[in-house]
N, C-alpha and C. Protein backbone atom coordinates (compact mmCIF):
# COMPACT_ATOMS: atom_id res chain seq x y z
N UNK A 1 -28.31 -28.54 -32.34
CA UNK A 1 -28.58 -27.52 -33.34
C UNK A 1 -27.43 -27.48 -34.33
N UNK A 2 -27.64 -27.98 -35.82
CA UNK A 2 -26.76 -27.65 -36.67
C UNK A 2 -26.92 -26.47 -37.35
N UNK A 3 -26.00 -25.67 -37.57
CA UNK A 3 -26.17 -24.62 -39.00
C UNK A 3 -25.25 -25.28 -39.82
N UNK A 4 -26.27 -25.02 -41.12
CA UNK A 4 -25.78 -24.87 -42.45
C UNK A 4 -24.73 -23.39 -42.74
N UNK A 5 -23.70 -24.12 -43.56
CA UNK A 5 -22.57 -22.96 -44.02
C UNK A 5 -23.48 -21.55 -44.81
N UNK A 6 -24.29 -22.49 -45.28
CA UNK A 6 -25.57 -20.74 -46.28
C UNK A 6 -26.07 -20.39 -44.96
N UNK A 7 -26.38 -21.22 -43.77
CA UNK A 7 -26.70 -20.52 -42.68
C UNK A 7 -25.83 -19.52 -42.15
N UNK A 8 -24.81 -20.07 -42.03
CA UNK A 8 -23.65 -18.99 -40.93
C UNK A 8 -23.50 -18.13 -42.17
N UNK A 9 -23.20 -18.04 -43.16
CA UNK A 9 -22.75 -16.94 -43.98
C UNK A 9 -23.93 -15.90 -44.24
N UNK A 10 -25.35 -16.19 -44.18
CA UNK A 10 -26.58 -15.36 -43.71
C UNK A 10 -26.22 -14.45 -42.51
N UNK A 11 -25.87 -15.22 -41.94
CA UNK A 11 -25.77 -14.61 -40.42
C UNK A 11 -24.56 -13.39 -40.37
N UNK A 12 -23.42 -13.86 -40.66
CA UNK A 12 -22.52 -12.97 -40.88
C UNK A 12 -22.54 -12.08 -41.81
N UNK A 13 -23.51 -12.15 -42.68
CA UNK A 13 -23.88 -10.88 -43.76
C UNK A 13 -24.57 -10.00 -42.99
N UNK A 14 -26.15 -10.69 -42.36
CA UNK A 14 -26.72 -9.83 -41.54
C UNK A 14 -26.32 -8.89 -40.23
N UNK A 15 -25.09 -9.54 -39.29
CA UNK A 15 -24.57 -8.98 -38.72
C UNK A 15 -23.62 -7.69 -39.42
N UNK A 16 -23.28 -8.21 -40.42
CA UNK A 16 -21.90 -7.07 -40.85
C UNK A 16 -22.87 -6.00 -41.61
N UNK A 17 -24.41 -6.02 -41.96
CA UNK A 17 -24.87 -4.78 -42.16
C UNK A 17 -24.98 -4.27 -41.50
N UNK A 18 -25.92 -4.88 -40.05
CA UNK A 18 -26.33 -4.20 -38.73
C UNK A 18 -25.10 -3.16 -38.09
N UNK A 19 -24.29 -3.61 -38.07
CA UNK A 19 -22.78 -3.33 -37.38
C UNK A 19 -22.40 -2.05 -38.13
N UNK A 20 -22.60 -2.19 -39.85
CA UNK A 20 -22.33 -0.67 -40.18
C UNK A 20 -23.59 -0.01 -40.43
N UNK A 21 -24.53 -0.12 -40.32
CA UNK A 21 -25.72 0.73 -39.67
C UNK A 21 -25.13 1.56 -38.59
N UNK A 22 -25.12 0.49 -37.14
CA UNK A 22 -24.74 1.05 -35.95
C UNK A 22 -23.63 1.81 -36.12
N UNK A 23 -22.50 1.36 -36.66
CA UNK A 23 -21.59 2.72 -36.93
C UNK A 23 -21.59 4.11 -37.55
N UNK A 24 -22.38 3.64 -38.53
CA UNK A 24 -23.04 5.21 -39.08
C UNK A 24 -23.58 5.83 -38.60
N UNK A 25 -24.49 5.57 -38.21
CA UNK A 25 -25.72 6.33 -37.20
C UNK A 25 -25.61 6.73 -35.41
N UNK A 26 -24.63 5.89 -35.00
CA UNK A 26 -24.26 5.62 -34.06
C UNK A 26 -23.43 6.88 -33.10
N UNK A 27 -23.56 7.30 -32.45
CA UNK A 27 -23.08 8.47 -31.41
C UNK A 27 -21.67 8.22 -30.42
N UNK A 28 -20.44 8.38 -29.98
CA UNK A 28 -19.81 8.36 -28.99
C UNK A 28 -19.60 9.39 -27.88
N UNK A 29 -19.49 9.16 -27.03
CA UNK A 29 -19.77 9.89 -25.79
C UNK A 29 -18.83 9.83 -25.12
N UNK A 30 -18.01 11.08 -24.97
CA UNK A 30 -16.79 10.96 -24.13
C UNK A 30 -16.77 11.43 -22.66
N UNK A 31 -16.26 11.28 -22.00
CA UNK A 31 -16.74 11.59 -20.30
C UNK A 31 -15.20 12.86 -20.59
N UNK A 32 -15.85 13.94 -19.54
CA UNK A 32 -14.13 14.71 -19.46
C UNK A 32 -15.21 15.41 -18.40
N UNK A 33 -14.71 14.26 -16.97
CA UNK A 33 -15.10 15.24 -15.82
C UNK A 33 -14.42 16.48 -15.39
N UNK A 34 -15.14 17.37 -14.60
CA UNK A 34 -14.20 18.32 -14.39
C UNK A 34 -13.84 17.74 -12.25
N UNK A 35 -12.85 18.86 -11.84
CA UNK A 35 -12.60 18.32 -10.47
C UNK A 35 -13.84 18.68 -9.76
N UNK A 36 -13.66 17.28 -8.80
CA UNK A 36 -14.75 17.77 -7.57
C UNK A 36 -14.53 17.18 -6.12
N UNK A 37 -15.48 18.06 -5.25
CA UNK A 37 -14.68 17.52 -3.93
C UNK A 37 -15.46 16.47 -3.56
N UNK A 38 -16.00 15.45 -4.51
CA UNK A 38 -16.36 14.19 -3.56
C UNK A 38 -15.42 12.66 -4.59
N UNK A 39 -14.83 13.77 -4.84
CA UNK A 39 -13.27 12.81 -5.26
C UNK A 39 -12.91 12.19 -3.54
N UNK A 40 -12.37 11.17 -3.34
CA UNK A 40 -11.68 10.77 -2.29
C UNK A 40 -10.45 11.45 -1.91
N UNK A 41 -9.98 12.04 -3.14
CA UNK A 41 -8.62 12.78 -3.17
C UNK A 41 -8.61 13.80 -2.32
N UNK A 42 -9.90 14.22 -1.81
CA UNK A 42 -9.95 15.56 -1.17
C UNK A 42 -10.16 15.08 0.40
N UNK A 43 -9.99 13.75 0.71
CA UNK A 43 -10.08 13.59 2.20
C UNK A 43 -8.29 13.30 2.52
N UNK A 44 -8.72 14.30 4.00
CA UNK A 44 -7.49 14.51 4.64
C UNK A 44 -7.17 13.03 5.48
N UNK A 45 -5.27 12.82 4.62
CA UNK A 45 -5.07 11.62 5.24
C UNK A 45 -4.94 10.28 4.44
N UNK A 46 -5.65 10.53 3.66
CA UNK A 46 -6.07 9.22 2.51
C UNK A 46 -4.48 9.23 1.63
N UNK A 47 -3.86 8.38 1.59
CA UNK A 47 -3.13 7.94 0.54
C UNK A 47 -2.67 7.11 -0.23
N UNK A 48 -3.33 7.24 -1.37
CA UNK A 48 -2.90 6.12 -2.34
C UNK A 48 -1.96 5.26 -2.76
N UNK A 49 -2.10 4.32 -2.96
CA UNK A 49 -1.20 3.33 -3.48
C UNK A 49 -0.23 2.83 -2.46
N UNK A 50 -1.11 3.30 -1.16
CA UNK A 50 0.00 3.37 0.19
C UNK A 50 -0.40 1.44 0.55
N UNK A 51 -1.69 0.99 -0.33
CA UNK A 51 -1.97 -0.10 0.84
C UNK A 51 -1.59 -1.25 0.55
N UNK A 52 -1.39 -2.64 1.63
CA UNK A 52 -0.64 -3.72 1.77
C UNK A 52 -0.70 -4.39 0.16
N UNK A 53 0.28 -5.18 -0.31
CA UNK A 53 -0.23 -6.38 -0.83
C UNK A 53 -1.40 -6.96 -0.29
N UNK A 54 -2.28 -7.53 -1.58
CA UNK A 54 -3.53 -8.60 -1.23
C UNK A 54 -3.33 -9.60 -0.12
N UNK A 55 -2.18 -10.33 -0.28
CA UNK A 55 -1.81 -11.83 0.45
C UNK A 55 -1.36 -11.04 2.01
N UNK A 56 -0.74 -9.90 1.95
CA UNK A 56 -0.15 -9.84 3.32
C UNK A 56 -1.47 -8.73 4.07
N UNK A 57 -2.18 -8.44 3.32
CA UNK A 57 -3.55 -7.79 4.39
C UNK A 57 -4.33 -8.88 4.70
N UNK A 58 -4.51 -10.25 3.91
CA UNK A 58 -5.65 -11.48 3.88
C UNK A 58 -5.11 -12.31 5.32
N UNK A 59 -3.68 -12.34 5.15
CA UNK A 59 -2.34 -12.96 6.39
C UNK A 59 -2.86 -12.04 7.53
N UNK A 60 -3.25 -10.60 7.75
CA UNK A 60 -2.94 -9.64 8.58
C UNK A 60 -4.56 -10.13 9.41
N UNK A 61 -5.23 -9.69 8.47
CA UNK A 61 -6.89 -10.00 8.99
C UNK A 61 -6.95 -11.43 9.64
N UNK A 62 -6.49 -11.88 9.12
CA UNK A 62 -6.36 -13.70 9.77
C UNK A 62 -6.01 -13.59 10.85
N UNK A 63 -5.04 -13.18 11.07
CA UNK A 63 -4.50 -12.83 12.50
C UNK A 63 -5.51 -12.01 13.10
N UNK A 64 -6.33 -11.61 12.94
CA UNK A 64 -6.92 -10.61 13.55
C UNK A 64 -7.74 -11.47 14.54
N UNK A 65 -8.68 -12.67 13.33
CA UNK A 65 -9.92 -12.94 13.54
C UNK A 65 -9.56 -13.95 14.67
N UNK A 66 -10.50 -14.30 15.82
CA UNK A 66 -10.53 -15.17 16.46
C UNK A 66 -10.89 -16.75 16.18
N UNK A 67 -10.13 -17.56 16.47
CA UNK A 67 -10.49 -18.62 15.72
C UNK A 67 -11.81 -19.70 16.31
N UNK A 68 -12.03 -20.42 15.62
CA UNK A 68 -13.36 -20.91 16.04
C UNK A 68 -13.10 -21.91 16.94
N UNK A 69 -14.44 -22.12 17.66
CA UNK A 69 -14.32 -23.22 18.64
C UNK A 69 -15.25 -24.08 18.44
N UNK A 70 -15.38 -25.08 18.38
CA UNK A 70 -16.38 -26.02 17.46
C UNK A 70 -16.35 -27.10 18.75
N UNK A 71 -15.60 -27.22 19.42
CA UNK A 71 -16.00 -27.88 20.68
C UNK A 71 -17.14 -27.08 21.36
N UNK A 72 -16.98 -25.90 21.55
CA UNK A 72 -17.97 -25.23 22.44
C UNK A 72 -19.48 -25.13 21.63
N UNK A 73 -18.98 -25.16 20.14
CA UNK A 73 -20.33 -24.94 19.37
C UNK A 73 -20.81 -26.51 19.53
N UNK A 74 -20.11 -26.94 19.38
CA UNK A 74 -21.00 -28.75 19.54
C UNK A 74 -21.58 -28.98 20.83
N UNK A 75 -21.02 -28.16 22.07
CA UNK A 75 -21.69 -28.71 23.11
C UNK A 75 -22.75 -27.91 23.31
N UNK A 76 -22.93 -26.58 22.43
CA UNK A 76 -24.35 -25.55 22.92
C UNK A 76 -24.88 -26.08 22.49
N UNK A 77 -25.02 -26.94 20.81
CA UNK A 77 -25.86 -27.41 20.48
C UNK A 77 -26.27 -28.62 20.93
N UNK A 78 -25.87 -29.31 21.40
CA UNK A 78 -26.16 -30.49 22.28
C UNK A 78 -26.99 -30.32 23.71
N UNK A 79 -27.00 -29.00 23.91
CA UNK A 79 -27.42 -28.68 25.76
C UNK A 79 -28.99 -28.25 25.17
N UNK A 80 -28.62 -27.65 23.58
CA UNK A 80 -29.94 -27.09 23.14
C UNK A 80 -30.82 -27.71 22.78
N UNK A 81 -30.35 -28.69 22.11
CA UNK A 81 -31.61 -30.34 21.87
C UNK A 81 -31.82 -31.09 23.07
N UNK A 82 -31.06 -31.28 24.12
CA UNK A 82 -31.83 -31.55 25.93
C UNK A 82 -32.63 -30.45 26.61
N UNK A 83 -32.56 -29.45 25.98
CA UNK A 83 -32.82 -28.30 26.78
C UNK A 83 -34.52 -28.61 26.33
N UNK A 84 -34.43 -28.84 24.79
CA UNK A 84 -35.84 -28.60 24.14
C UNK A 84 -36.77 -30.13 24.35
N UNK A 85 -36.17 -31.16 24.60
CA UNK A 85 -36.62 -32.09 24.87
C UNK A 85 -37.39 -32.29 26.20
């Protein structure tokens, strides 16, 4: 797909009316919540900005998880294709 330069400069005319249309006519909407108690802030205990670095909770969980056994998974699946045979 080529455009022509009278093409793109169409285009950028048509956009730059649309654009101040939309600004004229156009509405903004500001949020100004008030407080409430299903803020998290209101649970007892919770504190912010208290939690690990990314890398040393990803390190922590690792440790957590049990690691795999792929010997044992190779031999269920092996007992399971004699089993079905």
């Amino acid at each position: 797909l080529r455009i022509t330069a009278d093409e793109m400069s169409e285009l950028q005319s048509t956009l730059g009316v649309r654009r101040s249309q939309v600004e004229r006519c156009g509405e903004t909407w500001e949020s100004q919540p008030e407080e409430s108690a299903a803020d998290a802030k209101s649970i007892p205990g919770v504190k912010f900005g208290s939690a690990p670095h990314v890398a040393d909770w990803l390190r922590q969980k690792t440790l957590q998880m049990p690691e795999e056994d792929i010997t044992r998974d190779e031999l269920t699946e092996a007992l399971l294709k004699v089993l079905e045979a």
